[in-house]
PDB file of N, CA and C in Angstrom:
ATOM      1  N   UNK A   1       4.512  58.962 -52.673  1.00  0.00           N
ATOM      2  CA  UNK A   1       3.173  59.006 -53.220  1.00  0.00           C
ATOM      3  C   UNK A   1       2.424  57.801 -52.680  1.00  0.00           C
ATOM      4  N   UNK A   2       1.065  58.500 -51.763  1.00  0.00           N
ATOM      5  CA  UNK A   2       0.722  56.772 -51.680  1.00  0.00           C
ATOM      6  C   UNK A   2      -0.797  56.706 -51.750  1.00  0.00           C
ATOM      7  N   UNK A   3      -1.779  55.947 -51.365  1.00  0.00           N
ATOM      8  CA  UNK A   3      -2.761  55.874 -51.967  1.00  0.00           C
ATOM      9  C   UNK A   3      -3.731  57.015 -52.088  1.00  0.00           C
ATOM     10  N   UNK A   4      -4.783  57.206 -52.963  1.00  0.00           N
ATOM     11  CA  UNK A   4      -5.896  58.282 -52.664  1.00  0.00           C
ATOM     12  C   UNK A   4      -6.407  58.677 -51.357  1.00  0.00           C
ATOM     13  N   UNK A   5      -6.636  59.606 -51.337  1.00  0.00           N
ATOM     14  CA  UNK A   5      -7.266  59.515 -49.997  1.00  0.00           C
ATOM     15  C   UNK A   5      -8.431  59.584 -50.332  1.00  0.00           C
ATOM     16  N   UNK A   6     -10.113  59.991 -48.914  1.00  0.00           N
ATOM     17  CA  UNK A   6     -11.077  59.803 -49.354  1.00  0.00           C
ATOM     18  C   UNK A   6     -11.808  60.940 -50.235  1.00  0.00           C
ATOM     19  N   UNK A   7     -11.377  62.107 -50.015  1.00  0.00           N
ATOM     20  CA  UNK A   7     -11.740  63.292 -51.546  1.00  0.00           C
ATOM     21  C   UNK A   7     -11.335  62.764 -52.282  1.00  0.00           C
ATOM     22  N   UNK A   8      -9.967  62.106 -52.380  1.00  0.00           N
ATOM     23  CA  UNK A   8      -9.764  61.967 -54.011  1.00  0.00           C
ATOM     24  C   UNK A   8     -10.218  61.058 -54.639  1.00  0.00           C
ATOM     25  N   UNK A   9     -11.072  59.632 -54.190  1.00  0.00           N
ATOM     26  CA  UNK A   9     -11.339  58.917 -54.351  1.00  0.00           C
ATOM     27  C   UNK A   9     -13.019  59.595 -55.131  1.00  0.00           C
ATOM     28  N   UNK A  10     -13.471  60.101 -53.773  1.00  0.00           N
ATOM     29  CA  UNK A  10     -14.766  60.757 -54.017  1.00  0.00           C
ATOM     30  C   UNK A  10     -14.995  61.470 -55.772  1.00  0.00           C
ATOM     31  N   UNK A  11     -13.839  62.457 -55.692  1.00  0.00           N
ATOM     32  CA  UNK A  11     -13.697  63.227 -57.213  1.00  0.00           C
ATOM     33  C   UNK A  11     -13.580  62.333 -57.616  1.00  0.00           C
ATOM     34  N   UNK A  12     -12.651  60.998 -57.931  1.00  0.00           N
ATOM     35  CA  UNK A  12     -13.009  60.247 -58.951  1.00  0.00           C
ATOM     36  C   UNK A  12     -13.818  59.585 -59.926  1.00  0.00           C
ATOM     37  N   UNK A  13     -15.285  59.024 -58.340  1.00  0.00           N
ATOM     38  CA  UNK A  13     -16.039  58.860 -58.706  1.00  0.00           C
ATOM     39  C   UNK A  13     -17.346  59.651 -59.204  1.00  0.00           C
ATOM     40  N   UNK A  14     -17.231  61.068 -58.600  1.00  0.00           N
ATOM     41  CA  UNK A  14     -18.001  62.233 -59.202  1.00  0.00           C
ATOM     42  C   UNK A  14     -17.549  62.116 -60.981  1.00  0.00           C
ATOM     43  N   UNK A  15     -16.200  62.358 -61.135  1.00  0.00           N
ATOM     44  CA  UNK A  15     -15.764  62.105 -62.572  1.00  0.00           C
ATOM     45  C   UNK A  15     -16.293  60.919 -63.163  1.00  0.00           C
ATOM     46  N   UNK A  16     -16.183  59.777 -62.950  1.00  0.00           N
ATOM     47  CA  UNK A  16     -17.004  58.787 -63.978  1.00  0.00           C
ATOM     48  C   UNK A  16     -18.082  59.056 -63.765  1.00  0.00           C
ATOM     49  N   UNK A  17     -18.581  59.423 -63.123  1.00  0.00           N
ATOM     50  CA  UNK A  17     -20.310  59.534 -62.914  1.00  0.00           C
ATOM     51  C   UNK A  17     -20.839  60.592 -63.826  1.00  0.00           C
ATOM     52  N   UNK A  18     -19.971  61.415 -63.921  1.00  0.00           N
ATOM     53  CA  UNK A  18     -20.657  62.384 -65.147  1.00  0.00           C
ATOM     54  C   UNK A  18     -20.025  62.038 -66.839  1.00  0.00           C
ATOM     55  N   UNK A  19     -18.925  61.641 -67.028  1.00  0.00           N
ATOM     56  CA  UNK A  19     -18.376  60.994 -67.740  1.00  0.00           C
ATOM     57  C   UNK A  19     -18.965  59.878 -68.680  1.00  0.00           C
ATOM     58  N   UNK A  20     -19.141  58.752 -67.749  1.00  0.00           N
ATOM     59  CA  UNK A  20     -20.059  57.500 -68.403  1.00  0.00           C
ATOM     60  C   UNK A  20     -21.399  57.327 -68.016  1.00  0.00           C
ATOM     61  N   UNK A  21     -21.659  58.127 -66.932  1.00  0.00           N
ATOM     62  CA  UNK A  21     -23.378  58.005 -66.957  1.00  0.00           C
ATOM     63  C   UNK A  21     -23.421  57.118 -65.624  1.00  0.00           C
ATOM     64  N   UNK A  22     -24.942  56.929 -65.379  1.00  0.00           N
ATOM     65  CA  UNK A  22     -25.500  56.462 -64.242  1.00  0.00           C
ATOM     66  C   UNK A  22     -25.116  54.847 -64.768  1.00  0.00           C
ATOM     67  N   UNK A  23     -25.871  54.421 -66.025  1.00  0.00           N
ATOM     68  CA  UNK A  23     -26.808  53.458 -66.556  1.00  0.00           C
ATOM     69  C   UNK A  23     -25.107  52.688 -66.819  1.00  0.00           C
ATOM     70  N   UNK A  24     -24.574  53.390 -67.348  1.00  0.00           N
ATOM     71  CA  UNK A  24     -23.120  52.812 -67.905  1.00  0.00           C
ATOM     72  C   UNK A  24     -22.292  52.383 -66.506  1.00  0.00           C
ATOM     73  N   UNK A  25     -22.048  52.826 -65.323  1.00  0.00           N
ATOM     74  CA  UNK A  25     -21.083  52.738 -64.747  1.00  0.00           C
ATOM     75  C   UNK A  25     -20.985  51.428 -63.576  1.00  0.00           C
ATOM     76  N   UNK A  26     -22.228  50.939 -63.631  1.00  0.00           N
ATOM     77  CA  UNK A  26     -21.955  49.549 -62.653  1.00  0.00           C
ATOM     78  C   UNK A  26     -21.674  48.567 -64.171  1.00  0.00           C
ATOM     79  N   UNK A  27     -21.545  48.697 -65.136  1.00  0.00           N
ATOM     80  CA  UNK A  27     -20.899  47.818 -65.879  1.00  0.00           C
ATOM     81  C   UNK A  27     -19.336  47.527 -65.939  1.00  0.00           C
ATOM     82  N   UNK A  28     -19.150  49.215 -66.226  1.00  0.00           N
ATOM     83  CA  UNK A  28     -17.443  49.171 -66.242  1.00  0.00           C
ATOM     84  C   UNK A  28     -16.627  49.149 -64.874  1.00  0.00           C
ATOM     85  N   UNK A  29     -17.454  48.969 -63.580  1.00  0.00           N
ATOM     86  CA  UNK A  29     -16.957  48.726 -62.414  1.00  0.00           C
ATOM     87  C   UNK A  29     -16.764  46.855 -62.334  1.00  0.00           C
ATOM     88  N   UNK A  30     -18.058  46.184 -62.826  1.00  0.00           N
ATOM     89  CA  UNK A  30     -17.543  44.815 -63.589  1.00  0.00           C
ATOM     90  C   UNK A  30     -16.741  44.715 -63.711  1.00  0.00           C
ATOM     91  N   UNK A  31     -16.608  45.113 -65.022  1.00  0.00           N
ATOM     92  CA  UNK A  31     -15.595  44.901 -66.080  1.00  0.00           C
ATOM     93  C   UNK A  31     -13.960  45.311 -65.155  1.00  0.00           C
ATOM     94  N   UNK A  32     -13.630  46.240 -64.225  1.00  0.00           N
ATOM     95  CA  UNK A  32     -12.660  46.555 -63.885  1.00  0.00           C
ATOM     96  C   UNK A  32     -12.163  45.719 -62.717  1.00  0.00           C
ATOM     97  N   UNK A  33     -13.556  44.760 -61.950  1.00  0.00           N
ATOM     98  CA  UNK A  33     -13.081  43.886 -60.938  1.00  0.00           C
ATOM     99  C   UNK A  33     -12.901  42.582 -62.140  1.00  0.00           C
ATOM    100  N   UNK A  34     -13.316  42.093 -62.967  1.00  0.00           N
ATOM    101  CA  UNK A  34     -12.540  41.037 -63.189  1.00  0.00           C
ATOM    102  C   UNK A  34     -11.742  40.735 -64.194  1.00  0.00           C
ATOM    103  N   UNK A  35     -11.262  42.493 -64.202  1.00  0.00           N
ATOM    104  CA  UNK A  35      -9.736  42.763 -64.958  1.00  0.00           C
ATOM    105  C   UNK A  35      -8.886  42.430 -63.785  1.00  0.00           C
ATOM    106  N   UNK A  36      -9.104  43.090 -62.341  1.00  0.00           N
ATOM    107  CA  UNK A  36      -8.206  43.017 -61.589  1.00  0.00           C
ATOM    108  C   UNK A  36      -8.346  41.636 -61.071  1.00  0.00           C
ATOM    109  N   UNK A  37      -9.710  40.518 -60.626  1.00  0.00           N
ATOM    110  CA  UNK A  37      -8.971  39.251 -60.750  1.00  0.00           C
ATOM    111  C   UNK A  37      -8.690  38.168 -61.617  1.00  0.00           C
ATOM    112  N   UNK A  38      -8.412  38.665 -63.217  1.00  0.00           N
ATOM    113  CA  UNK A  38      -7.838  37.779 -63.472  1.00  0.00           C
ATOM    114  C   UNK A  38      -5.733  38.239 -63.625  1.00  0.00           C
ATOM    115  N   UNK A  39      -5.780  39.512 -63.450  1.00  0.00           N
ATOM    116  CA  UNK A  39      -4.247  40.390 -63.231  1.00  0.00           C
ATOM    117  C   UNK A  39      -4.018  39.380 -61.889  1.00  0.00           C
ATOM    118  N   UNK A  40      -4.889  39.311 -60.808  1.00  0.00           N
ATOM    119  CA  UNK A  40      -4.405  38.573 -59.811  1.00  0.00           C
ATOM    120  C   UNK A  40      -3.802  37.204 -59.541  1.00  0.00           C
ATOM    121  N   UNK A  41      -5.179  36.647 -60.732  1.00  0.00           N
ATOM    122  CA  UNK A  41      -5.027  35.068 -60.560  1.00  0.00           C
ATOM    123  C   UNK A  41      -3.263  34.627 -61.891  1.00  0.00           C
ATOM    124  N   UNK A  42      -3.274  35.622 -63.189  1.00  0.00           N
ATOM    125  CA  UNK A  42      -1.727  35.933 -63.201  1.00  0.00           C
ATOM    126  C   UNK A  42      -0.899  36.122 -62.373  1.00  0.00           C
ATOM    127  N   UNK A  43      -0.955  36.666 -61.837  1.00  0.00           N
ATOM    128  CA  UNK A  43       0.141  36.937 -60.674  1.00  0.00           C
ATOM    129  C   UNK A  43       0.669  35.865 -59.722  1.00  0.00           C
ATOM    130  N   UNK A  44      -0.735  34.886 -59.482  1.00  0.00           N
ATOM    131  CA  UNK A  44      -0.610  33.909 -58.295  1.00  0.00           C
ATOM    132  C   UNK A  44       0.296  32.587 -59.675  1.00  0.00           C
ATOM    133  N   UNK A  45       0.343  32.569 -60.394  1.00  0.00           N
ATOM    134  CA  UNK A  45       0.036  31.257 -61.460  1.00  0.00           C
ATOM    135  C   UNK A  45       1.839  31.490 -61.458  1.00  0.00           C
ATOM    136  N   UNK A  46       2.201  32.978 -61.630  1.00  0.00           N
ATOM    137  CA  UNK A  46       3.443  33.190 -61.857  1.00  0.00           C
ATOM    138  C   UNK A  46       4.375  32.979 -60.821  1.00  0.00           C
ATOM    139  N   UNK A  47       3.846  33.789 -59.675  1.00  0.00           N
ATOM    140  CA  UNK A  47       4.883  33.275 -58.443  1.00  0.00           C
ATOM    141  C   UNK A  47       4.731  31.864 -58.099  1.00  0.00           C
ATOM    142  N   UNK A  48       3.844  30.666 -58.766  1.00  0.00           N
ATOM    143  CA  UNK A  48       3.905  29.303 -58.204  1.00  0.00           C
ATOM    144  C   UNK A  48       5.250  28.542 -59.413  1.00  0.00           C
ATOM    145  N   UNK A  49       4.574  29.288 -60.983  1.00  0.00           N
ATOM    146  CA  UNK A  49       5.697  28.928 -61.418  1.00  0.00           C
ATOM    147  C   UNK A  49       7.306  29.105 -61.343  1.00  0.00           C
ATOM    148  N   UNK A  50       7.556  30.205 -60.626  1.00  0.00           N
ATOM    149  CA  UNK A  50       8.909  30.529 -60.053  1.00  0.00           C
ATOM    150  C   UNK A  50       9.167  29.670 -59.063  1.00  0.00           C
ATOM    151  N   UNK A  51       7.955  29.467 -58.138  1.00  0.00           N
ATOM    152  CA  UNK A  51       8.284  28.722 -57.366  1.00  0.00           C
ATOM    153  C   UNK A  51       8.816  27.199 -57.283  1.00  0.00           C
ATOM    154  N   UNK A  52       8.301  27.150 -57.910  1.00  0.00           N
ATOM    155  CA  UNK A  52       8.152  25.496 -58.724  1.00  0.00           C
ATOM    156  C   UNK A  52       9.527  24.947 -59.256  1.00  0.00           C
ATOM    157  N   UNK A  53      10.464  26.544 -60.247  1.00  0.00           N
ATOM    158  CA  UNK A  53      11.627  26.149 -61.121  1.00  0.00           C
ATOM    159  C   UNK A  53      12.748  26.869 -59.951  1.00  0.00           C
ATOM    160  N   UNK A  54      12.349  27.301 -59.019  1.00  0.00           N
ATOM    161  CA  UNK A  54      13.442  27.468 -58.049  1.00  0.00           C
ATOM    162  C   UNK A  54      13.861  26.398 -57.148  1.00  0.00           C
ATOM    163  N   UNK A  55      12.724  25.514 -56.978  1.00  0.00           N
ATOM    164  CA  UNK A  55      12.468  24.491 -55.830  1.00  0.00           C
ATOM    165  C   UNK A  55      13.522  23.084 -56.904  1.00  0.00           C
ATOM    166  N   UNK A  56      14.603  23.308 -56.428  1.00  0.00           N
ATOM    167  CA  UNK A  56      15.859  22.414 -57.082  1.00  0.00           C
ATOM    168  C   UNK A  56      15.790  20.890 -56.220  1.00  0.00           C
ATOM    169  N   UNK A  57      15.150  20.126 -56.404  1.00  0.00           N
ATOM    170  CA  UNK A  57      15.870  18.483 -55.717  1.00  0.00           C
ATOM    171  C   UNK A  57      14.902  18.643 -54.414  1.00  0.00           C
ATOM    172  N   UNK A  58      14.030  19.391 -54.473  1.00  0.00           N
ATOM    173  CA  UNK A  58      13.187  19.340 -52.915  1.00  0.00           C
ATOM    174  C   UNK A  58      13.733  20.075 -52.090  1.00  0.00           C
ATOM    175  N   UNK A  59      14.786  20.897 -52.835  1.00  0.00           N
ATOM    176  CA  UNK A  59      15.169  21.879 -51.605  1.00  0.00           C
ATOM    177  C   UNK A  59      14.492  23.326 -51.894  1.00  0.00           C
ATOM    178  N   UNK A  60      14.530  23.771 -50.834  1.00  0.00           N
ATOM    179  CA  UNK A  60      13.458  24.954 -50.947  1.00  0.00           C
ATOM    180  C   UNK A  60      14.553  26.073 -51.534  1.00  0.00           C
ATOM    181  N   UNK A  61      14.584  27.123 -52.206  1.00  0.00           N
ATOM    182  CA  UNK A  61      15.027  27.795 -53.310  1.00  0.00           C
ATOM    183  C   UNK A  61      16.581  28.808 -52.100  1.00  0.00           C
ATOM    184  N   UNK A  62      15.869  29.605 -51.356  1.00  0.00           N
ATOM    185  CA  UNK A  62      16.379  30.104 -50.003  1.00  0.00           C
ATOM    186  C   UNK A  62      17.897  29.286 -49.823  1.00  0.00           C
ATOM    187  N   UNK A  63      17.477  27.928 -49.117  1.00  0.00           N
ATOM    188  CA  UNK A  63      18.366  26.999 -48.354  1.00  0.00           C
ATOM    189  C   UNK A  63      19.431  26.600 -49.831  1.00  0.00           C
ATOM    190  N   UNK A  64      18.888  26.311 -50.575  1.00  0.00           N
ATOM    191  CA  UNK A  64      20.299  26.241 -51.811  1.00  0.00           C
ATOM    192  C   UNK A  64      20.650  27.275 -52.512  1.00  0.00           C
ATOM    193  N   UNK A  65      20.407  27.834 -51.965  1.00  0.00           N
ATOM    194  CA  UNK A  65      21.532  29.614 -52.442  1.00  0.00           C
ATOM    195  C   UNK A  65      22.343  29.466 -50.958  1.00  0.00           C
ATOM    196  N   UNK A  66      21.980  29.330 -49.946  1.00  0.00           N
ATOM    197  CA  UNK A  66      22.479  29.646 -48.689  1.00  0.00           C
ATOM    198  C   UNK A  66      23.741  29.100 -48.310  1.00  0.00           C
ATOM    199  N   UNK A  67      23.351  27.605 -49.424  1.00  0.00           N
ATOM    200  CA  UNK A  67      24.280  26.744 -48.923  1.00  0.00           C
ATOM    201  C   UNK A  67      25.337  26.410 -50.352  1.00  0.00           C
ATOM    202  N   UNK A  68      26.807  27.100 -49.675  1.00  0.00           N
ATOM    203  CA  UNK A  68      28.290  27.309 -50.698  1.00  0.00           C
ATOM    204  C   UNK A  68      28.110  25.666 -51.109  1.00  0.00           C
ATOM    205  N   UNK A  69      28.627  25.721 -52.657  1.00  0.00           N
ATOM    206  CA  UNK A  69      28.879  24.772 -53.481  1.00  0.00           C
ATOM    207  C   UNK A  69      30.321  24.298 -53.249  1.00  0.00           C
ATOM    208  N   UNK A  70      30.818  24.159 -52.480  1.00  0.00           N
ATOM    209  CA  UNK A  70      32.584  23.640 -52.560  1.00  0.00           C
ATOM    210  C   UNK A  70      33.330  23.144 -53.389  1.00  0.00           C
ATOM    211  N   UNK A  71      32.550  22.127 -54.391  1.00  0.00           N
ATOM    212  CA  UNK A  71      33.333  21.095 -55.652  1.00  0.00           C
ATOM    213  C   UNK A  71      33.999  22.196 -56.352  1.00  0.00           C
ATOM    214  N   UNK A  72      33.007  22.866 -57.012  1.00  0.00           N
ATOM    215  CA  UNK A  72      32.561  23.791 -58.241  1.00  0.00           C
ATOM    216  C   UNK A  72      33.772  24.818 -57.731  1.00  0.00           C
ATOM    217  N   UNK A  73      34.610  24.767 -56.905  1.00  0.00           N
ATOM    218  CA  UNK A  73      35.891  25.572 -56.451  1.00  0.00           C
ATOM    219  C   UNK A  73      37.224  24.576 -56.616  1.00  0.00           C
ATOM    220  N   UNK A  74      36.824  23.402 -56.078  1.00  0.00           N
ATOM    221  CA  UNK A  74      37.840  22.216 -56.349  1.00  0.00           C
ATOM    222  C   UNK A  74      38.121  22.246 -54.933  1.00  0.00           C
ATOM    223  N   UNK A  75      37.284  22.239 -54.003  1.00  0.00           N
ATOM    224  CA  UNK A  75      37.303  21.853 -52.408  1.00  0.00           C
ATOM    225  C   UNK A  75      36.346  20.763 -52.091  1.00  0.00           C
ATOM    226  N   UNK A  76      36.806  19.706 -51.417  1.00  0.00           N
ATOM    227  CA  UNK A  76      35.763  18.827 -51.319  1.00  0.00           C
ATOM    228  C   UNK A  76      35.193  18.912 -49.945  1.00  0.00           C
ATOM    229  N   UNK A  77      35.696  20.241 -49.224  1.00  0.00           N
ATOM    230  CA  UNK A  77      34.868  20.200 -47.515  1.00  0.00           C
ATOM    231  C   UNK A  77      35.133  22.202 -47.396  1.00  0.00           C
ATOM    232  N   UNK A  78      34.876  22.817 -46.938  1.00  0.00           N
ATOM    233  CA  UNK A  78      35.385  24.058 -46.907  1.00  0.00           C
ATOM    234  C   UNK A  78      35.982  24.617 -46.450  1.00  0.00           C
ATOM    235  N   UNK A  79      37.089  25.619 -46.848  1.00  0.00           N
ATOM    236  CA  UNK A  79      38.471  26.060 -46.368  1.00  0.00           C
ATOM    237  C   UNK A  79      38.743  26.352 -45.012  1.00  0.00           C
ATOM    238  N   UNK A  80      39.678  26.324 -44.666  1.00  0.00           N
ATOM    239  CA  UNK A  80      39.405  26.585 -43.012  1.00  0.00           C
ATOM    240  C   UNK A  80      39.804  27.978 -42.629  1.00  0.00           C
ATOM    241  N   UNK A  81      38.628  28.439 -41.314  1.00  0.00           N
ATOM    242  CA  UNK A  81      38.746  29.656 -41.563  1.00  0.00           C
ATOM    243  C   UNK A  81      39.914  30.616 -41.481  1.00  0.00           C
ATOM    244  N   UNK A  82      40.249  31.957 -41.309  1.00  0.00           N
ATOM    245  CA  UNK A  82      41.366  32.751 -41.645  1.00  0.00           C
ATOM    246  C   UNK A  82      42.250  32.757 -40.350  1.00  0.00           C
ATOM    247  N   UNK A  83      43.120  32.492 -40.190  1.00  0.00           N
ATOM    248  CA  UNK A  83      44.540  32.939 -39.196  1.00  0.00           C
ATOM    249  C   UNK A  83      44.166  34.206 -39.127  1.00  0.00           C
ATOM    250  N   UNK A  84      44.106  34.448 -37.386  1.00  0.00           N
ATOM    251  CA  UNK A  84      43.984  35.918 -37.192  1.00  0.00           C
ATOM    252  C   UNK A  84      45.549  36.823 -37.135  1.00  0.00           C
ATOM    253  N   UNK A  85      45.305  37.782 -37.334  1.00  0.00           N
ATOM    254  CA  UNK A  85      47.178  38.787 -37.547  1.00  0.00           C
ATOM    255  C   UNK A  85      47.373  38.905 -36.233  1.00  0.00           C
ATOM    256  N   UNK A  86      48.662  38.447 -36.336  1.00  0.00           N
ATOM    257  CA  UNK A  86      49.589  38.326 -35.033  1.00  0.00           C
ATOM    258  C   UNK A  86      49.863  39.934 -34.032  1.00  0.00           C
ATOM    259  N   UNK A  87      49.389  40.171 -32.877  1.00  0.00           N
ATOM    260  CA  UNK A  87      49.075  41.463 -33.081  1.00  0.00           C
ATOM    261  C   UNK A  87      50.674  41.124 -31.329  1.00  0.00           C
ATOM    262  N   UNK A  88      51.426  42.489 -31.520  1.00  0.00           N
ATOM    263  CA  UNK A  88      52.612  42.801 -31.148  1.00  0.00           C
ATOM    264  C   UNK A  88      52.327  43.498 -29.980  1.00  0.00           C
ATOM    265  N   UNK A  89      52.890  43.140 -29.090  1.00  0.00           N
ATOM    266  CA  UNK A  89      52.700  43.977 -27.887  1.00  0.00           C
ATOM    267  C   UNK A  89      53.850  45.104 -27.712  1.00  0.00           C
ATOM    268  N   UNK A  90      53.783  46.080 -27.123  1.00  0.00           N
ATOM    269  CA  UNK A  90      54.472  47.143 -27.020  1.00  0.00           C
ATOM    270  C   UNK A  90      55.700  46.662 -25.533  1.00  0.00           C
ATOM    271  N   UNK A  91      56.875  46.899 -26.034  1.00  0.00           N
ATOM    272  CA  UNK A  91      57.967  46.816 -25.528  1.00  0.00           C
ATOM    273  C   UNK A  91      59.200  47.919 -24.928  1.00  0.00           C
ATOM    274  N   UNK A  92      59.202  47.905 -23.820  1.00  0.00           N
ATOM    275  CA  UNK A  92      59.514  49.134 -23.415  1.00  0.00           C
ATOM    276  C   UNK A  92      61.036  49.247 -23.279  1.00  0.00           C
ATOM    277  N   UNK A  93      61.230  50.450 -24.180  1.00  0.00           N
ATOM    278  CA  UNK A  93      63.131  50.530 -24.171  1.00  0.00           C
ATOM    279  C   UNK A  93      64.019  50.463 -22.911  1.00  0.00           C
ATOM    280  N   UNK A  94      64.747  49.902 -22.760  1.00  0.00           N
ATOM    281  CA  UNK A  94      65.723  49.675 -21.451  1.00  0.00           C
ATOM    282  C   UNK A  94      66.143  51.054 -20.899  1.00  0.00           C
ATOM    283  N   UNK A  95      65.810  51.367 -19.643  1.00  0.00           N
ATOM    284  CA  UNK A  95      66.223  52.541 -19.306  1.00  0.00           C
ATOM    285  C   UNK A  95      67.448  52.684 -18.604  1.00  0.00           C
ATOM    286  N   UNK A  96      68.385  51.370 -18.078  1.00  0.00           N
ATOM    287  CA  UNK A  96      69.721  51.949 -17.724  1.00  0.00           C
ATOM    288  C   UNK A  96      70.342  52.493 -18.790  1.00  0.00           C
ATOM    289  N   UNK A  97      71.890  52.644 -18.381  1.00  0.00           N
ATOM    290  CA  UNK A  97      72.640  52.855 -19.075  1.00  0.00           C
ATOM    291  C   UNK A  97      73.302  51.665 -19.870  1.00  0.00           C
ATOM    292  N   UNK A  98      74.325  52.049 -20.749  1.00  0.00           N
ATOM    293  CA  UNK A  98      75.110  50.308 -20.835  1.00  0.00           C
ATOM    294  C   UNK A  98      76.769  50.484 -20.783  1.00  0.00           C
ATOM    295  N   UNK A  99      77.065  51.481 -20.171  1.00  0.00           N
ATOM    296  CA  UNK A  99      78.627  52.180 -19.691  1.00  0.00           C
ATOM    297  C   UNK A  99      78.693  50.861 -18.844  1.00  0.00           C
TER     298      UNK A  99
END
């Protein structure tokens, strides 16, 4: 589903127009832009405050998730990585005899 297109937009505004009137409708078009910016200027106030309580010690929120805690495991540097499996080469059965 994605935005109106331009009929449907059009019917919309045919609908308020008969709905609330000529005289009425540049009011509640007001009224509906600075519903939507103060929904906006919420919006901005909120993602600064997230921003703000994510931003740990000056590090940016991202980079200390990114970066493993080691203590908090009881490692004071991090494990070293995995031993790869010893992989067997194929050995070919003796074909003399042993008479």
């Amino acid at each position: 589903m994605g935005f109106p297109g331009s009929g449907e937009i059009l019917a919309i505004l045919v609908v308020a127009l008969v709905v609330f009137g000529p005289n009425r409708l540049p009011e509640i078009a007001r009224q509906l832009g600075s519903a939507m910016r103060t929904l906006r200027d919420m919006q901005s106030t909120v993602k600064r405050e997230l921003s703000d309580a994510l931003d740990l010690h000056g590090l940016k929120a991202d980079a200390y998730a990114a970066a493993p805690n080691y203590a908090e495991h009881g490692f004071d540097e991090p494990p070293p990585p995995p031993v790869p499996a010893p992989t067997f080469q194929h050995i070919e059965p003796p074909t003399g005899s042993f008479d």
